[in-house]
Protein backbone atom coordinates (compact mmCIF):
# COMPACT_ATOMS: atom_id res chain seq x y z
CA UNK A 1 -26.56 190.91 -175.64
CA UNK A 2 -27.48 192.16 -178.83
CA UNK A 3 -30.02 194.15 -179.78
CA UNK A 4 -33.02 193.42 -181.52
CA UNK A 5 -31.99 194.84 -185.17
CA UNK A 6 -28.80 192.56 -184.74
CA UNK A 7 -27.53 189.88 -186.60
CA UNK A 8 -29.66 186.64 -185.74
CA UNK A 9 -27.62 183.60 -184.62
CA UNK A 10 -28.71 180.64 -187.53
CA UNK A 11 -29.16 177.27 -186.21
CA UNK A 12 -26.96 175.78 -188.97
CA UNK A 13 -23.23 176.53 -189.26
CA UNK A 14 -21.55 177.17 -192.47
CA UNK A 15 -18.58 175.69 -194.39
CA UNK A 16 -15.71 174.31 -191.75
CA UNK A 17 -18.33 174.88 -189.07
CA UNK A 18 -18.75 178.60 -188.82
CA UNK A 19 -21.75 180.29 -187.67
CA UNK A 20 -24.20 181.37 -189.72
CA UNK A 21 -26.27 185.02 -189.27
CA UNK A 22 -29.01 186.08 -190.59
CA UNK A 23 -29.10 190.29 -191.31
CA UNK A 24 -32.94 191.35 -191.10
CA UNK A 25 -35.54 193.61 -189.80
CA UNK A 26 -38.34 191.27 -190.59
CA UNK A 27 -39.08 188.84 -188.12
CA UNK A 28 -41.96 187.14 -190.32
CA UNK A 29 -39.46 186.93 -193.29
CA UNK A 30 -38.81 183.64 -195.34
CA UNK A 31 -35.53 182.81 -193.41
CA UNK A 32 -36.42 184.31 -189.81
CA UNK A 33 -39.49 181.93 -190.44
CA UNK A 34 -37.56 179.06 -191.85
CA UNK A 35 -34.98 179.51 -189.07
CA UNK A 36 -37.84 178.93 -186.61
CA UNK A 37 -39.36 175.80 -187.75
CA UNK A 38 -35.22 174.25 -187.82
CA UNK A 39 -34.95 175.65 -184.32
CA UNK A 40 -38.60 173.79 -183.53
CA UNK A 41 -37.47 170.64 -185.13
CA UNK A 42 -34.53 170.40 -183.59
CA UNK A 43 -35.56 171.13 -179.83
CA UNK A 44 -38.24 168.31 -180.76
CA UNK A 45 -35.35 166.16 -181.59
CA UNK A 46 -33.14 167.25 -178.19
CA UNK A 47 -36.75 166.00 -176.20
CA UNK A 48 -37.15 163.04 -177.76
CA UNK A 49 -33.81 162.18 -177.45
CA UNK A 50 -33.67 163.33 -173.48
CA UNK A 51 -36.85 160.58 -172.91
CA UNK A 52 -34.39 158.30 -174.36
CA UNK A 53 -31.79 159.07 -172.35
CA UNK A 54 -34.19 158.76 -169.22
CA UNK A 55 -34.98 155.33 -170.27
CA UNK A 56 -31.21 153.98 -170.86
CA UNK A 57 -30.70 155.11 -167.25
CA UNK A 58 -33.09 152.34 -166.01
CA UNK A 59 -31.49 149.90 -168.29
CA UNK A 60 -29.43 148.16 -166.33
CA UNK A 61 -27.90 145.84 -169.51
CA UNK A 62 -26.67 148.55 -171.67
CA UNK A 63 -24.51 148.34 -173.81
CA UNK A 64 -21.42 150.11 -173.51
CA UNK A 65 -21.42 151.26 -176.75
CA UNK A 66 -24.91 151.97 -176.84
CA UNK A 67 -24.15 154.33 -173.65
CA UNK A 68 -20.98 155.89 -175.74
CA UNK A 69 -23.65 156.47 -178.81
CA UNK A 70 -26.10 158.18 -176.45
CA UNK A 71 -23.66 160.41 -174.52
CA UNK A 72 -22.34 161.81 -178.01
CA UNK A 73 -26.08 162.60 -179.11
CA UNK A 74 -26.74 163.95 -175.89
CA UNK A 75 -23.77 166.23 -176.27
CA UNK A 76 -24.88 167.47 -179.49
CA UNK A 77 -28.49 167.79 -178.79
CA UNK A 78 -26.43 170.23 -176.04
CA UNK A 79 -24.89 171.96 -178.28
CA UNK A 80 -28.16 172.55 -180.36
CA UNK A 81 -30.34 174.05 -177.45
CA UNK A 82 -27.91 176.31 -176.12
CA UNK A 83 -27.29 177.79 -179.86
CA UNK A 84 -30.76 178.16 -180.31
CA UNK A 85 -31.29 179.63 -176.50
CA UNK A 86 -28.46 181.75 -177.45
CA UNK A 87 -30.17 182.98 -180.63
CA UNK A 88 -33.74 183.55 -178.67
CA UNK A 89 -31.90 185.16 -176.28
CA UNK A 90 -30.59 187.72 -178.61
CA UNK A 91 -34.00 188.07 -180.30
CA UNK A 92 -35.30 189.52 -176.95
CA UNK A 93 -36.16 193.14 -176.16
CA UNK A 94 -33.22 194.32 -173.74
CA UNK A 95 -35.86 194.56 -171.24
CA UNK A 96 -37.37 191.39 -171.39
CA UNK A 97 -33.67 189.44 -170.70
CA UNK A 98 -34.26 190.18 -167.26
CA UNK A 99 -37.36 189.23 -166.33
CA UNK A 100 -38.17 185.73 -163.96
């Protein structure tokens, strides 16, 4: 894990995909902050679309291509909570990672 003075994990990539970091001391800074509401927007997003999810499972008449359209924003919702877990996880003091 990284340490707290580390390079920050974005949660947007860059050009072709590639992650983006963010190089600061200051937590409370314009990006950190702007960082922060993304990440809270799009774990809003990843809920919202997991009580859909929830609700296609009791649908018995899906449509197949409404279940295909689902999986791949369920997979990318994925994606975007574990890159921002990762990123939180990195934010953490080394001896807070540990703790239960």
């Amino acid at each position: 894990m990284t340490t707290r003075n580390e390079l920050r994990l974005l949660p947007w990539s860059g050009p072709e995909g590639k992650p983006c970091y963010l190089s600061t001391d200051d937590g409370d800074g314009y990006m950190s902050r702007l960082a922060d509401n993304i990440e809270a927007v799009q774990l809003g997003a990843a809920a919202a679309l997991l009580e859909q999810a929830c609700e296609a499972l009791n649908d018995q008449d899906m449509d197949p291509e409404d279940v295909r359209r689902l999986t791949k924003e369920l997979t990318e919702a994925l994606r975007v909570v574990l890159r921002v877990a990762t990123s939180r996880g990195h934010l953490l003091p080394a001896n807070e990672q540990h703790d239960t």
